[in-house]
PDB file of N, CA and C in Angstrom:
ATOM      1  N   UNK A   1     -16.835  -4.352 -32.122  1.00  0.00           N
ATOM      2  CA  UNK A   1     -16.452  -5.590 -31.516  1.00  0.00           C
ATOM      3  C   UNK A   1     -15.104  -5.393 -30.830  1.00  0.00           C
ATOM      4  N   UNK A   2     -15.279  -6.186 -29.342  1.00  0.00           N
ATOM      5  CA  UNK A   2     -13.679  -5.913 -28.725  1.00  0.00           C
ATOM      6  C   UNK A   2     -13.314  -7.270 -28.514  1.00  0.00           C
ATOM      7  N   UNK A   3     -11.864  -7.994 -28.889  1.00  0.00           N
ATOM      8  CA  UNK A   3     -11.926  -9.142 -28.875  1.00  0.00           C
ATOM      9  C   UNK A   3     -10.820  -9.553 -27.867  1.00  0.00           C
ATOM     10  N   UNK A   4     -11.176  -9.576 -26.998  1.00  0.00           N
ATOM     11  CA  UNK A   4     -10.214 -10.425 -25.623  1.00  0.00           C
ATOM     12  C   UNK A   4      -9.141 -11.093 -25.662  1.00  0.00           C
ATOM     13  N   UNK A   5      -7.688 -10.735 -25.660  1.00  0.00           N
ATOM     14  CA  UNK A   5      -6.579 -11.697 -25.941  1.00  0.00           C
ATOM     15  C   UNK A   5      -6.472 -12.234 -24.323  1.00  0.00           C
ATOM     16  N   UNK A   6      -6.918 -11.906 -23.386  1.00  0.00           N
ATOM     17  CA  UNK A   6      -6.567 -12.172 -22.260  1.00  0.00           C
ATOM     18  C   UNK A   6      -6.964 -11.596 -21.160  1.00  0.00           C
ATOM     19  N   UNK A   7      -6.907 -11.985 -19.597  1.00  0.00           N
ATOM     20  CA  UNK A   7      -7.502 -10.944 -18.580  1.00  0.00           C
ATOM     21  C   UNK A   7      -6.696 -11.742 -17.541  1.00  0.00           C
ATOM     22  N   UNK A   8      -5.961 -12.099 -17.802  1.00  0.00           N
ATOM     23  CA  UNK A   8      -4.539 -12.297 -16.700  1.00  0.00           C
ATOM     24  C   UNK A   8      -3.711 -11.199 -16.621  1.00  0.00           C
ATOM     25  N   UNK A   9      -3.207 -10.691 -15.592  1.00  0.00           N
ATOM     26  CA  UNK A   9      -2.080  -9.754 -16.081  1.00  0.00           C
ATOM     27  C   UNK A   9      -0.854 -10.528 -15.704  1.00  0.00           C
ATOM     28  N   UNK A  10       0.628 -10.020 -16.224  1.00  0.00           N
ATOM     29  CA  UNK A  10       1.430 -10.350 -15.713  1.00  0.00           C
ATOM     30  C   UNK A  10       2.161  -9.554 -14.993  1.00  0.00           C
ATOM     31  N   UNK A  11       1.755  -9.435 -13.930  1.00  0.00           N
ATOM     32  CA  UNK A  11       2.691  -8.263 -13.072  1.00  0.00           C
ATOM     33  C   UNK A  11       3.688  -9.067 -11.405  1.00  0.00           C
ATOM     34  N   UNK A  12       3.519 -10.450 -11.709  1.00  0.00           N
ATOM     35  CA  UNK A  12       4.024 -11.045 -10.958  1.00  0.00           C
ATOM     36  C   UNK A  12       5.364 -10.689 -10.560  1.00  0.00           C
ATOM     37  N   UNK A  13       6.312 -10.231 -11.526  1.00  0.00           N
ATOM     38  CA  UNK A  13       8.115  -9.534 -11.680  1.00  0.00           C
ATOM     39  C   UNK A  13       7.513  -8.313 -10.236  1.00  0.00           C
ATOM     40  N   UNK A  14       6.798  -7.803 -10.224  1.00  0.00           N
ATOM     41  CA  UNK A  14       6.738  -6.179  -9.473  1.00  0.00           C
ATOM     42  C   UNK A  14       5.367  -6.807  -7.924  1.00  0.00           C
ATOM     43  N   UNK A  15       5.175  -7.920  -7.533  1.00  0.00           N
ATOM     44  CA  UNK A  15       4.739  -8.087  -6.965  1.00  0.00           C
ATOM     45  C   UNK A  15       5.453  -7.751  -4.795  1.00  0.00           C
ATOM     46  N   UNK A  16       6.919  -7.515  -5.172  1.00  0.00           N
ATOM     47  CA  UNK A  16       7.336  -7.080  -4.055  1.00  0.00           C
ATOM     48  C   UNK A  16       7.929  -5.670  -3.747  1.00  0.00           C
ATOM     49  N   UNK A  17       7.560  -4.951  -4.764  1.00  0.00           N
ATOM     50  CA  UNK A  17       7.699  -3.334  -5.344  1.00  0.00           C
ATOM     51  C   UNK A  17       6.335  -2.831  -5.264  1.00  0.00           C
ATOM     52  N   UNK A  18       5.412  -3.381  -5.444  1.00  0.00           N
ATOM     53  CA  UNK A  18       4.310  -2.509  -5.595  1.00  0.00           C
ATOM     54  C   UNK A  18       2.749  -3.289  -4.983  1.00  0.00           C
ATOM     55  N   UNK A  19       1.976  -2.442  -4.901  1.00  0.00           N
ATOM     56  CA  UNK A  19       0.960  -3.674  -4.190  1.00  0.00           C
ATOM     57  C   UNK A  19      -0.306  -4.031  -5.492  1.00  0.00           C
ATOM     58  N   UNK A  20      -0.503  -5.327  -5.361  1.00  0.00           N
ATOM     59  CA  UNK A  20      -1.197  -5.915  -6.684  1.00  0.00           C
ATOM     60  C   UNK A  20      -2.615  -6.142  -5.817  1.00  0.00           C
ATOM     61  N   UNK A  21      -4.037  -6.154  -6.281  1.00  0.00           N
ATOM     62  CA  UNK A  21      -4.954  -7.047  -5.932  1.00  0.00           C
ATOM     63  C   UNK A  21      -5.273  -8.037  -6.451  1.00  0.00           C
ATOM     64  N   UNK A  22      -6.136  -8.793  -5.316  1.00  0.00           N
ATOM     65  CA  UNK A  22      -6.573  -9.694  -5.367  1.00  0.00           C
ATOM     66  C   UNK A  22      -6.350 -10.621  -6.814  1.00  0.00           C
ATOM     67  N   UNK A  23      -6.949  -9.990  -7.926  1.00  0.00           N
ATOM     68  CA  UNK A  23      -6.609 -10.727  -9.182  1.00  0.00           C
ATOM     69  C   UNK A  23      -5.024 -10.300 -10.030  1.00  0.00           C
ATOM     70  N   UNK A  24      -4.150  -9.617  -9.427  1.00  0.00           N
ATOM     71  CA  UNK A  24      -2.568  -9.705  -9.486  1.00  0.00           C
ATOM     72  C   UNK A  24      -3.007  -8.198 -10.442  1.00  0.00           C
ATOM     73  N   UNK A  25      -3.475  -7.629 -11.047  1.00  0.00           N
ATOM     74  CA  UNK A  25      -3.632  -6.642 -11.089  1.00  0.00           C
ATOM     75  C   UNK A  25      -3.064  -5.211 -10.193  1.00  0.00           C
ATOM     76  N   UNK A  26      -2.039  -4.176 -10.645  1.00  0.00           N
ATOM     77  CA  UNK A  26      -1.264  -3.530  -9.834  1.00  0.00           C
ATOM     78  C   UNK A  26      -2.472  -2.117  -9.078  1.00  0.00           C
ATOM     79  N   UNK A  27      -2.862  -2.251  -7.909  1.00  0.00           N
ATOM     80  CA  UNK A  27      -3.475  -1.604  -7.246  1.00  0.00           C
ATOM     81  C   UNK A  27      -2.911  -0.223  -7.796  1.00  0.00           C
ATOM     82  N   UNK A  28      -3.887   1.337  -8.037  1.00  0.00           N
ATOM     83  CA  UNK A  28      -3.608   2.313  -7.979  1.00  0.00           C
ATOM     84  C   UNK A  28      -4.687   2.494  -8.119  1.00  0.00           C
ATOM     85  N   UNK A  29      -5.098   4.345  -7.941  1.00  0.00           N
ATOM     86  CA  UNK A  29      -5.700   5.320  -8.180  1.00  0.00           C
ATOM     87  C   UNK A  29      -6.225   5.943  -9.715  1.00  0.00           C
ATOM     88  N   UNK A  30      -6.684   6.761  -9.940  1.00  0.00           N
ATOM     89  CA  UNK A  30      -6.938   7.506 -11.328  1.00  0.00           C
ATOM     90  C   UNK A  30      -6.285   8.068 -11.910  1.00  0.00           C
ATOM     91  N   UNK A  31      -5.115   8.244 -10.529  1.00  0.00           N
ATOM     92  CA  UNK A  31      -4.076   9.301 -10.902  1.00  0.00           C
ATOM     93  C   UNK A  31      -2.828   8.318 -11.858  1.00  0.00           C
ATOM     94  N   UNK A  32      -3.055   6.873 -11.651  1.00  0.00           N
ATOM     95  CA  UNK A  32      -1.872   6.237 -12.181  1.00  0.00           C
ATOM     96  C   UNK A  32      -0.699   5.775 -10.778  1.00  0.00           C
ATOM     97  N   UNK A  33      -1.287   6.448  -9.693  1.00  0.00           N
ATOM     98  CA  UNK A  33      -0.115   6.132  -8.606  1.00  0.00           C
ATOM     99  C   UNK A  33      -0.274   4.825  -8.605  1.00  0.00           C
ATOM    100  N   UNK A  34       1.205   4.180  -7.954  1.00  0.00           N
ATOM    101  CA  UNK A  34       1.347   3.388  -6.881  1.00  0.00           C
ATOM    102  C   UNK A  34       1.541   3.454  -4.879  1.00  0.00           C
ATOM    103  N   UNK A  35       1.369   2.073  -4.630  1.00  0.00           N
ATOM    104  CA  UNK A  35       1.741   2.577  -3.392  1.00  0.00           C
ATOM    105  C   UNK A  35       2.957   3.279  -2.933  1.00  0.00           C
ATOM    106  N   UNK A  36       4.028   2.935  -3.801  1.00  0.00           N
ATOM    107  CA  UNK A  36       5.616   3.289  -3.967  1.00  0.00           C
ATOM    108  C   UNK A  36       6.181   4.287  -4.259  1.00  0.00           C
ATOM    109  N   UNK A  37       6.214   5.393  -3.798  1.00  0.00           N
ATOM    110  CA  UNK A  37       6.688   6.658  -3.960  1.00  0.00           C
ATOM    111  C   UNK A  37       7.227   6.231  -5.595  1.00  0.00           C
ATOM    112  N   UNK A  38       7.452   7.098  -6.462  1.00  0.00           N
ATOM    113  CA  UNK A  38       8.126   7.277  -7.705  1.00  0.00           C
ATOM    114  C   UNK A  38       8.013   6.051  -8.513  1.00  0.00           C
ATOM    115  N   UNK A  39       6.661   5.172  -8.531  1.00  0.00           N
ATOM    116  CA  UNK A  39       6.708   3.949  -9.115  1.00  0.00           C
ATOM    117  C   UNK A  39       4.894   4.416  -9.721  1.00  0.00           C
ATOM    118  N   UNK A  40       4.758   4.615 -11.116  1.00  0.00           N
ATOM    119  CA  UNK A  40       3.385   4.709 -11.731  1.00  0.00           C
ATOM    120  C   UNK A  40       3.128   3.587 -12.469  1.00  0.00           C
ATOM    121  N   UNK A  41       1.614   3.547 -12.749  1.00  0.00           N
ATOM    122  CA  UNK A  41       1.289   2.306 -13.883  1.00  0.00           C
ATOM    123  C   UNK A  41       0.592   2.881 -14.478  1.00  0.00           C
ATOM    124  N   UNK A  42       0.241   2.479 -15.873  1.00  0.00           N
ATOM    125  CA  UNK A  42      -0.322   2.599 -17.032  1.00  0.00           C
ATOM    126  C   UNK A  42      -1.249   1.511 -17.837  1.00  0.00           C
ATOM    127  N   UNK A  43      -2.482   1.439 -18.087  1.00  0.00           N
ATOM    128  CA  UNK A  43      -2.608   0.466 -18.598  1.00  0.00           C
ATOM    129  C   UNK A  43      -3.106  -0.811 -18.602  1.00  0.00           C
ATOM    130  N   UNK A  44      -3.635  -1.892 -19.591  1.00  0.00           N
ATOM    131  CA  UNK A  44      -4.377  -2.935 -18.805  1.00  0.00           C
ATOM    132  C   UNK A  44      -4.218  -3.492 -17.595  1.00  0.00           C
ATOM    133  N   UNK A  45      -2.837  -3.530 -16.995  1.00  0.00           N
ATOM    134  CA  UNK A  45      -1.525  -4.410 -15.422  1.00  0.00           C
ATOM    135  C   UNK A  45      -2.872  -3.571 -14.838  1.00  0.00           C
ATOM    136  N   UNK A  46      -3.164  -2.101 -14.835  1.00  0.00           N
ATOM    137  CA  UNK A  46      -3.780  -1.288 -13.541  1.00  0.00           C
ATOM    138  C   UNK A  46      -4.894  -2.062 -13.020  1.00  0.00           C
ATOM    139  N   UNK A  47      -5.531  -1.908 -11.937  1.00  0.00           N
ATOM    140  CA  UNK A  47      -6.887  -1.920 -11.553  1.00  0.00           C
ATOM    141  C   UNK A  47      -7.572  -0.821 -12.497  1.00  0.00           C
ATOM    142  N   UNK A  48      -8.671  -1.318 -13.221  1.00  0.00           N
ATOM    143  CA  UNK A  48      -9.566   0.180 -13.518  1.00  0.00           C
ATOM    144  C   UNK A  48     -10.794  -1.285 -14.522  1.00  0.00           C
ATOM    145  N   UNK A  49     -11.810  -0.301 -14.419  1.00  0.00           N
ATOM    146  CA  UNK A  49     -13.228  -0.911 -14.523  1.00  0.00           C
ATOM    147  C   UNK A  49     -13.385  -1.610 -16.136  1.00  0.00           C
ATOM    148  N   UNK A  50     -12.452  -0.213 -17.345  1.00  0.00           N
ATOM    149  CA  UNK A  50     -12.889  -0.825 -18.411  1.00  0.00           C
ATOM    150  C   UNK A  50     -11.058  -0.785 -18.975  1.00  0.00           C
ATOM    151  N   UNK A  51     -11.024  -2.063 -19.905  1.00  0.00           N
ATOM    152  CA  UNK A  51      -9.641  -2.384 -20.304  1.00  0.00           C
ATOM    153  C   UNK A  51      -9.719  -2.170 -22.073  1.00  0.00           C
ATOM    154  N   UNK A  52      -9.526  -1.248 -22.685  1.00  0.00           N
ATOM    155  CA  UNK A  52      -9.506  -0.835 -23.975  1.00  0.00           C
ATOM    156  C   UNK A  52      -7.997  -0.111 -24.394  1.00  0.00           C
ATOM    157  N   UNK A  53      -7.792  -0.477 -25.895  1.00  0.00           N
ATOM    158  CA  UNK A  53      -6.897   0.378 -26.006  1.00  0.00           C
ATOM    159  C   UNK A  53      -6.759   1.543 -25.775  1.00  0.00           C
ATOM    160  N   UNK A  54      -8.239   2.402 -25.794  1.00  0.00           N
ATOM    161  CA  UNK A  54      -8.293   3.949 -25.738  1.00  0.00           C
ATOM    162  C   UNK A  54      -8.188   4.208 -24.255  1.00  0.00           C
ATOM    163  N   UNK A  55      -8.508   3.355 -23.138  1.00  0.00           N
ATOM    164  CA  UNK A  55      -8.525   3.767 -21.720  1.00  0.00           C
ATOM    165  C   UNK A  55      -6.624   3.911 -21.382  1.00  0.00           C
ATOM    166  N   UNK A  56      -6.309   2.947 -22.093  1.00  0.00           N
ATOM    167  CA  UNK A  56      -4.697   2.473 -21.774  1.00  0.00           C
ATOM    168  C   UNK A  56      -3.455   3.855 -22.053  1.00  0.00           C
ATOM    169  N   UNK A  57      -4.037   4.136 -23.304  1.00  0.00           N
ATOM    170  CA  UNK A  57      -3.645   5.289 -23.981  1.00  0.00           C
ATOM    171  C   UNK A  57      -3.436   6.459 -23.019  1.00  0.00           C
ATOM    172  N   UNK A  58      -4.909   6.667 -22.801  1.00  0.00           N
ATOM    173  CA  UNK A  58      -5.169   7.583 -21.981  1.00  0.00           C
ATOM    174  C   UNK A  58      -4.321   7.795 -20.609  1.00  0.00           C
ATOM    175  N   UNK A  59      -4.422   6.493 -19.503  1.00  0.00           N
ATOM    176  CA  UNK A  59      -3.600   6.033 -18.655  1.00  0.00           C
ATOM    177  C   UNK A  59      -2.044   6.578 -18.619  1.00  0.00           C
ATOM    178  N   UNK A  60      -1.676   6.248 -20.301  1.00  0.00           N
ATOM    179  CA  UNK A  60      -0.118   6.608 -20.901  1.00  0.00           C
ATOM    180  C   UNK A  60      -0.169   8.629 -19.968  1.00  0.00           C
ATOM    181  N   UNK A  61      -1.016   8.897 -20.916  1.00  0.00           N
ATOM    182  CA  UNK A  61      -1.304  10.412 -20.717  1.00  0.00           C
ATOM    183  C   UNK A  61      -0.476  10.852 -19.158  1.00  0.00           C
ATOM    184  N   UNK A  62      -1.643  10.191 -18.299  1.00  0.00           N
ATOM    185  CA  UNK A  62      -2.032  10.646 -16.758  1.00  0.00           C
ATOM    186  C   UNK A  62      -0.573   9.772 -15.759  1.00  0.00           C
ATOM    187  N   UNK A  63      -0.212   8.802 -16.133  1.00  0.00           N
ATOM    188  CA  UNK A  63       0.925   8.697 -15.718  1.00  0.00           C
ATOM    189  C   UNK A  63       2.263   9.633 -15.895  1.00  0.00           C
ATOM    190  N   UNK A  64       2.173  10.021 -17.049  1.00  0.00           N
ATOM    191  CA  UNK A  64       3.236  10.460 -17.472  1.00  0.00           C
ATOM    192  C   UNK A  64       3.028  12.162 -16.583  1.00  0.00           C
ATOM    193  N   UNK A  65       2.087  12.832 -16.588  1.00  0.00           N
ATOM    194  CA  UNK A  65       2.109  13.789 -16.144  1.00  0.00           C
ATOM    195  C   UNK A  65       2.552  13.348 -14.433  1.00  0.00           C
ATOM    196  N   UNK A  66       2.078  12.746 -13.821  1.00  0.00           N
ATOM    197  CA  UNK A  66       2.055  12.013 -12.422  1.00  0.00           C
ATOM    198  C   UNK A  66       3.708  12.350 -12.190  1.00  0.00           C
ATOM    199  N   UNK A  67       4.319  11.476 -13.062  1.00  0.00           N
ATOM    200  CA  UNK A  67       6.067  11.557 -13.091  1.00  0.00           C
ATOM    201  C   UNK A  67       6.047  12.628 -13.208  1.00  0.00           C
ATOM    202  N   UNK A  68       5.759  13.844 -14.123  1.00  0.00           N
ATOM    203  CA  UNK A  68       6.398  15.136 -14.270  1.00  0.00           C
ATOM    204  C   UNK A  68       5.841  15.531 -12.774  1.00  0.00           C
ATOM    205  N   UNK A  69       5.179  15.138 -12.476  1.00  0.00           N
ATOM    206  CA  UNK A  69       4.351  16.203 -11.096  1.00  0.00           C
ATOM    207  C   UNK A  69       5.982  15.290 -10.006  1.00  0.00           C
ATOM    208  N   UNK A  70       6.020  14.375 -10.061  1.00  0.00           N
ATOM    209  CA  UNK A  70       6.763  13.819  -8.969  1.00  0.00           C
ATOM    210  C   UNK A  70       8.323  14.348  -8.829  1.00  0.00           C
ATOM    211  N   UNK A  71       9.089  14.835 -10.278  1.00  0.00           N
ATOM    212  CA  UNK A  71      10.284  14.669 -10.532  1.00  0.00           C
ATOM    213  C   UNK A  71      10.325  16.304 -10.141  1.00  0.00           C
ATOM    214  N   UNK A  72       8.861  17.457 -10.527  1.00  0.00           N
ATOM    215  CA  UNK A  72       9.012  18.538 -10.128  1.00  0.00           C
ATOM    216  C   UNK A  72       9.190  19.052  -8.536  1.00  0.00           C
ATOM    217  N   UNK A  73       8.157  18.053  -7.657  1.00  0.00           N
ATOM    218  CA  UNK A  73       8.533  18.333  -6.195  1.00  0.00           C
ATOM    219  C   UNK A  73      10.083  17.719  -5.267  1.00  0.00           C
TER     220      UNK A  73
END
């Protein structure tokens, strides 16, 4: 059983930093990017199909490498 606290995000604070869709949700890739050079997301805020703790986690993962990839070039 997965039990729904919510499916609003609040990403309204980063709405002129980063680009959100349609349902305020912060637009990115698989990779965790944003449109914003040196700005990643992680996590339920993202666009992505399924919202679980284990996807979010994961997210944690692939962002974080994203930054190491960004801070190395």
């Amino acid at each position: 059983m997965f039990v729904a606290i919510g499916l609003v995000p609040q990403n309204e604070p980063f709405e002129n930093l980063i680009s959100l869709d349609e349902r305020g949700y912060v637009a990115s890739d698989e990779r965790c990017l944003t449109n914003a050079s040196g700005i990643f997301v992680a996590g339920d805020c993202r666009t992505k199909r399924i919202r679980q703790v284990s996807t979010a986690i994961a997210d944690g993962a692939v962002a974080a490498l994203a930054a190491c990839d960004y801070l190395d070039a």
